[in-house]
C-alpha atoms as a PDB file:
ATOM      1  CA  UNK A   1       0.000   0.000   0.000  1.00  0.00           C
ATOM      2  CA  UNK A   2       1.791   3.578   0.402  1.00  0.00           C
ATOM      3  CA  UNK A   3       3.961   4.658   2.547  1.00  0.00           C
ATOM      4  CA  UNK A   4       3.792   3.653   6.277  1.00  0.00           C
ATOM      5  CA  UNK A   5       0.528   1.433   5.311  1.00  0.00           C
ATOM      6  CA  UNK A   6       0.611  -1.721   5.163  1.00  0.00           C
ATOM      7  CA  UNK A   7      -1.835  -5.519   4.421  1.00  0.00           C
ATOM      8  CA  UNK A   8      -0.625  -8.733   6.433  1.00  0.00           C
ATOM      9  CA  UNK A   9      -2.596 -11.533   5.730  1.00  0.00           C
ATOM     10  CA  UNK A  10      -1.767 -15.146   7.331  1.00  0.00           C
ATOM     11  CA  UNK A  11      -2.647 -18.619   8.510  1.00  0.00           C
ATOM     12  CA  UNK A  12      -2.062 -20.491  11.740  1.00  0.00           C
ATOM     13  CA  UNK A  13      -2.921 -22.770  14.180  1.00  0.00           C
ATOM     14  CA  UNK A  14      -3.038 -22.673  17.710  1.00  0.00           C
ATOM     15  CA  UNK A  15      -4.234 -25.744  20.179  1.00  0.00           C
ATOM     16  CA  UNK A  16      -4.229 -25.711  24.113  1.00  0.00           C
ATOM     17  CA  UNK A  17      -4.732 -28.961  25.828  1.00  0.00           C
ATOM     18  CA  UNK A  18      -1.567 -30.636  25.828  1.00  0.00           C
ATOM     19  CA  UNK A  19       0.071 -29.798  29.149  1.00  0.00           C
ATOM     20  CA  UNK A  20      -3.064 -29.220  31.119  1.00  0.00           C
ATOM     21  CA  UNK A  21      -2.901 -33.067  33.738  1.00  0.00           C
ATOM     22  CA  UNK A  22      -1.049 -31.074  36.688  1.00  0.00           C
ATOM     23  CA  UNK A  23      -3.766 -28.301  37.304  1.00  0.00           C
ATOM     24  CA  UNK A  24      -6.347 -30.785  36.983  1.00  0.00           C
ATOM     25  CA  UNK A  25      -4.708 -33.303  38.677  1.00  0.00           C
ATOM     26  CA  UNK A  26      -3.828 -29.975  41.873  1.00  0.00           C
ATOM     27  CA  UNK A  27      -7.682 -29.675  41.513  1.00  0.00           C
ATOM     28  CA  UNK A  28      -6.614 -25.902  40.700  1.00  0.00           C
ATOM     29  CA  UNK A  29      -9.132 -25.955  37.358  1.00  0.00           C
ATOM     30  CA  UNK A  30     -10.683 -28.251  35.013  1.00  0.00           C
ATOM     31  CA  UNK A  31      -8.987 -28.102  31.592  1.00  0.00           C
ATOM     32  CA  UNK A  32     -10.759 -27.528  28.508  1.00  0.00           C
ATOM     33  CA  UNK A  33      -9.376 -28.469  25.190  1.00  0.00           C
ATOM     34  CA  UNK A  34      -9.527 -26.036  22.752  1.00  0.00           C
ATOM     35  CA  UNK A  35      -7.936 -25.617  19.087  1.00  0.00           C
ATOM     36  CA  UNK A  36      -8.616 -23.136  15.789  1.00  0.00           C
ATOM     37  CA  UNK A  37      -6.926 -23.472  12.736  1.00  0.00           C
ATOM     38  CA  UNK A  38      -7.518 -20.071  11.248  1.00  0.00           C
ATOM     39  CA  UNK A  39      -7.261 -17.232   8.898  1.00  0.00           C
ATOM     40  CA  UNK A  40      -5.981 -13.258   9.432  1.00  0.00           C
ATOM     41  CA  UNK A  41      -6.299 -10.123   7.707  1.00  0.00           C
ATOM     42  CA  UNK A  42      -4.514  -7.233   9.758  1.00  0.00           C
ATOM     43  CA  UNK A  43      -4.369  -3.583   8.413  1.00  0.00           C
ATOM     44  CA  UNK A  44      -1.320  -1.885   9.813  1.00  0.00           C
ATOM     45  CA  UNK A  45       0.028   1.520   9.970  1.00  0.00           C
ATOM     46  CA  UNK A  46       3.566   2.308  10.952  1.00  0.00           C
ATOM     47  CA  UNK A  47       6.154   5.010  10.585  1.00  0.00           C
ATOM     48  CA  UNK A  48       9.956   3.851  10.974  1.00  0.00           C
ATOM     49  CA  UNK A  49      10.423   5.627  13.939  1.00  0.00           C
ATOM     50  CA  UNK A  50       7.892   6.044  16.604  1.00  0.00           C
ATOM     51  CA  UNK A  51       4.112   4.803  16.206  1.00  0.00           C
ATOM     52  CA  UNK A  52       2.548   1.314  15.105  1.00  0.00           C
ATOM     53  CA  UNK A  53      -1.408   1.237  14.570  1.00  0.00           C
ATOM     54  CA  UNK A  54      -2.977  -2.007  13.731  1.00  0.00           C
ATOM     55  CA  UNK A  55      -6.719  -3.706  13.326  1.00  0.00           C
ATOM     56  CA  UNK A  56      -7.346  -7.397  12.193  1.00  0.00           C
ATOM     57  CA  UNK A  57      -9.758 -10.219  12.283  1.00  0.00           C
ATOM     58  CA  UNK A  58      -8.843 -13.711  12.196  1.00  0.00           C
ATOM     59  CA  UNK A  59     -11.889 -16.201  10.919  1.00  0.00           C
ATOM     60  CA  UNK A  60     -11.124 -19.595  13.026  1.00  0.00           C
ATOM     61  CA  UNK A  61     -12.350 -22.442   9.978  1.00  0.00           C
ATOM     62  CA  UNK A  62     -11.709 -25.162  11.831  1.00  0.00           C
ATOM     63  CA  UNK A  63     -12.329 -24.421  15.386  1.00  0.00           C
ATOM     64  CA  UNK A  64     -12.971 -27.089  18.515  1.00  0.00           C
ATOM     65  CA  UNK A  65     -14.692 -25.509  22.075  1.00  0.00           C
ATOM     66  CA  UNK A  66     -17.165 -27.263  23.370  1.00  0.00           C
ATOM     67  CA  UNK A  67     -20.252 -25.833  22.058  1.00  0.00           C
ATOM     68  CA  UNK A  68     -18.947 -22.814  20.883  1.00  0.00           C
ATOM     69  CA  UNK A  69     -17.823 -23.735  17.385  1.00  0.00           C
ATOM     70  CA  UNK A  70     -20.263 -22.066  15.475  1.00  0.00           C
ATOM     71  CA  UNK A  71     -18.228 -18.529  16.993  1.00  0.00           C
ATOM     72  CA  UNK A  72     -15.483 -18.832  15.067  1.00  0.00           C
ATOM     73  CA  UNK A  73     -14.291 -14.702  15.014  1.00  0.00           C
ATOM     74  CA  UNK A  74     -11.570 -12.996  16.610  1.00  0.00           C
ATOM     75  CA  UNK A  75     -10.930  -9.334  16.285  1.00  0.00           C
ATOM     76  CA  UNK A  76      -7.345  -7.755  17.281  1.00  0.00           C
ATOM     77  CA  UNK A  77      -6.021  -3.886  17.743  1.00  0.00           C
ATOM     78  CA  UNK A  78      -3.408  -2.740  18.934  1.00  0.00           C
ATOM     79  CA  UNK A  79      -0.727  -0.153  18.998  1.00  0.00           C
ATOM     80  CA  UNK A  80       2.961   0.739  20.502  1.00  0.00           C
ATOM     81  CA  UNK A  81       4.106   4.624  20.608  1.00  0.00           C
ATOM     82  CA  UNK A  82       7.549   5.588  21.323  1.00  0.00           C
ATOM     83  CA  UNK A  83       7.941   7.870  24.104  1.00  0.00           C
ATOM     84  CA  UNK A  84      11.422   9.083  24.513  1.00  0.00           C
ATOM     85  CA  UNK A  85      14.738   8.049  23.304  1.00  0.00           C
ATOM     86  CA  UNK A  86      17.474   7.226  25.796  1.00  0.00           C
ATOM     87  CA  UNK A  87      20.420   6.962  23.293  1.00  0.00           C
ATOM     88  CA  UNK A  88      20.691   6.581  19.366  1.00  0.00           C
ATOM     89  CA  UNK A  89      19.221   2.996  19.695  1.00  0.00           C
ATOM     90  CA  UNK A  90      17.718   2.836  22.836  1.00  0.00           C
ATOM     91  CA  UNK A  91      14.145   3.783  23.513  1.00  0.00           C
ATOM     92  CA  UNK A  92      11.264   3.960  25.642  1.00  0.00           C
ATOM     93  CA  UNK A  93       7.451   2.783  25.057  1.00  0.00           C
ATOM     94  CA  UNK A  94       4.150   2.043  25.542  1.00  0.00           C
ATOM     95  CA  UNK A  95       1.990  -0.169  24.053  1.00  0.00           C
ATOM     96  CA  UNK A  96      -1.392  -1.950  24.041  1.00  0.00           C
ATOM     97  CA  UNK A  97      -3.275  -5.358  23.053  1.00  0.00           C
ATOM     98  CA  UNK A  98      -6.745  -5.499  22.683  1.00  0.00           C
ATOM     99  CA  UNK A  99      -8.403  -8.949  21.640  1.00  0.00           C
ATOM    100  CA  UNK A 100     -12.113  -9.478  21.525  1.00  0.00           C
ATOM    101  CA  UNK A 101     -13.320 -13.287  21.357  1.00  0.00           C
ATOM    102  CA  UNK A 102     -16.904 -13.993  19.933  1.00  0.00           C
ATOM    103  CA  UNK A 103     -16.545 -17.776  21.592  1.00  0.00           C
ATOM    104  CA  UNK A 104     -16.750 -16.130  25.403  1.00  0.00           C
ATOM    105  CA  UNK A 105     -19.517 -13.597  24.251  1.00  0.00           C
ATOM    106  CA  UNK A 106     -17.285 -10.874  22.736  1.00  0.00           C
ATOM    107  CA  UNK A 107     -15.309 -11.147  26.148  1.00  0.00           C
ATOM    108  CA  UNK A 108     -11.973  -8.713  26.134  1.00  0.00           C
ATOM    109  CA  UNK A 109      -8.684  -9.661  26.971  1.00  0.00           C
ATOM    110  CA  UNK A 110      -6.396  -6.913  27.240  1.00  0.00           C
ATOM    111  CA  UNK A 111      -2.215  -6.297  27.326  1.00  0.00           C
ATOM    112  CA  UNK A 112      -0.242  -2.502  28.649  1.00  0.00           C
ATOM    113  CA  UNK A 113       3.399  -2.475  28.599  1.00  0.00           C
ATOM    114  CA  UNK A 114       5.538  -0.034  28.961  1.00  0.00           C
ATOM    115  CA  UNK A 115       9.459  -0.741  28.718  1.00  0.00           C
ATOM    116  CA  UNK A 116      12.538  -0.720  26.593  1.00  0.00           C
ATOM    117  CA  UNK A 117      13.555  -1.728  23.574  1.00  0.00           C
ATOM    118  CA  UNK A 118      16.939  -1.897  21.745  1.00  0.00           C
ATOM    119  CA  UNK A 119      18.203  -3.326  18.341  1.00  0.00           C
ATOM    120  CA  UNK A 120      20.066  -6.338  18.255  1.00  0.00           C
ATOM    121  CA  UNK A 121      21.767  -7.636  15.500  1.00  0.00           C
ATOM    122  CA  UNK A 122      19.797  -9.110  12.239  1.00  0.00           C
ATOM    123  CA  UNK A 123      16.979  -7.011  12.667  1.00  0.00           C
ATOM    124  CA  UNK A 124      15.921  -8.420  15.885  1.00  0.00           C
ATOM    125  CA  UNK A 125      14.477  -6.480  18.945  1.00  0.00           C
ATOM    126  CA  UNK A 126      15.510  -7.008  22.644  1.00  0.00           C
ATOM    127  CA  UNK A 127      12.446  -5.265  24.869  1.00  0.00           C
ATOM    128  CA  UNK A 128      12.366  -5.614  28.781  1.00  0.00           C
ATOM    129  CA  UNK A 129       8.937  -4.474  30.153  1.00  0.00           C
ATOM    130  CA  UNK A 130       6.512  -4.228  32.719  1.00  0.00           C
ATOM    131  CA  UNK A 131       3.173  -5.611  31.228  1.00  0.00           C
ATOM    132  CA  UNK A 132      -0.228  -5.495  32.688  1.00  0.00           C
ATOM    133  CA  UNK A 133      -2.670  -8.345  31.275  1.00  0.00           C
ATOM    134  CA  UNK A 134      -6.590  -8.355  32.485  1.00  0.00           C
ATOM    135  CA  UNK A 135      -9.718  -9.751  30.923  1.00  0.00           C
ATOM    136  CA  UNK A 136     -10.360 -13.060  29.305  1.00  0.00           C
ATOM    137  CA  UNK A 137      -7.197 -15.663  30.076  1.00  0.00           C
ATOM    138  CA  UNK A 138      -5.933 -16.060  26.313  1.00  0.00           C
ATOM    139  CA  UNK A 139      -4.605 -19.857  27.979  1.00  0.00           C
ATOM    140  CA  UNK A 140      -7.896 -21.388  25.989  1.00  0.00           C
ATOM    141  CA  UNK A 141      -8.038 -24.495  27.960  1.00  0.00           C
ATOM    142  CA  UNK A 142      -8.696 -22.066  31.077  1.00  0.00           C
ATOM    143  CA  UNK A 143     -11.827 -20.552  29.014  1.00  0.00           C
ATOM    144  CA  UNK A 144     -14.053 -18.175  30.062  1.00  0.00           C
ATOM    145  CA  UNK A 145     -11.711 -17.811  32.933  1.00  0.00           C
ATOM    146  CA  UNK A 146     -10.480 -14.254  33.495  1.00  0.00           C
ATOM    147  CA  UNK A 147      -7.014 -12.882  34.687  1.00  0.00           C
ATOM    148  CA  UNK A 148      -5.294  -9.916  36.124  1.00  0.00           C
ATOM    149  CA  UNK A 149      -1.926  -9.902  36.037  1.00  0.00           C
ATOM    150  CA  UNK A 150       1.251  -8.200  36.326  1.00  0.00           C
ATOM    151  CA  UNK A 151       4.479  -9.174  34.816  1.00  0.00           C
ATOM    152  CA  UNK A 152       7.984  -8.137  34.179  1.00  0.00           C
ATOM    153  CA  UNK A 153       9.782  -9.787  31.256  1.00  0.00           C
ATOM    154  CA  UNK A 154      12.747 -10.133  28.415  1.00  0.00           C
ATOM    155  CA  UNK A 155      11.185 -10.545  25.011  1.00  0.00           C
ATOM    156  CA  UNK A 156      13.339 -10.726  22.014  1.00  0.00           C
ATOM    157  CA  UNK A 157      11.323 -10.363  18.685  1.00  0.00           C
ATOM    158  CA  UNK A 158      12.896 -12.285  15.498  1.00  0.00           C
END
């Protein structure tokens, strides 16, 4: 598209229900086993140096939830805004997640983090952040479970 604009379009598949036998087995949950092979469209704006926009939808066409398989949309925005540089590399951010599932009723789950992020080599990204996650737990085979949660991590993007 022009400049800054951009179409991703995609496939994947995600499943949760392989490593669930120790919560249920703690009697901390019962595990559901969920899967979704599906299809994405995102629309994505970004300019080189400080601000990433993006909306998307991803269509799940083969989708397994107990009784929720005919609710097979996901819609995704999202965005990450530069706030100050620290050196030539090194920057400062915030950013934001915003997921809405149509299998737990158009149920949010949500992401905030704010950190640091530097270049590393090959075009990879080394980020340490504080991240805030509430809403619907994106874990599956905890659905319609909801979390809030604060974490502190090392991410490298490749």
């Amino acid at each position: 598209l022009q400049k800054n604009y951009y179409v991703r379009l995609g496939t994947g598949h995600t499943s949760h229900h392989l490593s669930d036998n120790w919560y249920e087995q703690l009697q901390l949950t019962h595990a559901v086993h969920y899967s979704r092979d599906y299809i994405q469209t995102y629309f994505v704006y970004a300019d080189s140096s400080s601000t990433l926009i993006f909306a998307g939808v991803d269509y799940g066409y083969i989708f397994h939830l107990a009784g929720k398989e005919d609710k097979p949309w996901k819609f995704h925005f999202g965005g990450e805004q530069k706030i100050a540089s620290l050196t030539d590399n090194i920057s400062m951010y915030g950013a934001f997640d915003t997921k809405i599932h149509e299998e737990a009723g158009f149920a949010f789950s949500n992401a905030f983090q704010f950190g640091i992020k530097m270049p590393m080599q090959y075009g990879h990204i080394l980020r340490i952040a504080y991240q805030f996650r509430n809403g619907l737990d994106e874990r599956a085979q905890f659905f319609p479970q909801h979390i809030s949660l604060h974490t502190i991590g090392l991410y490298i993007e490749i």
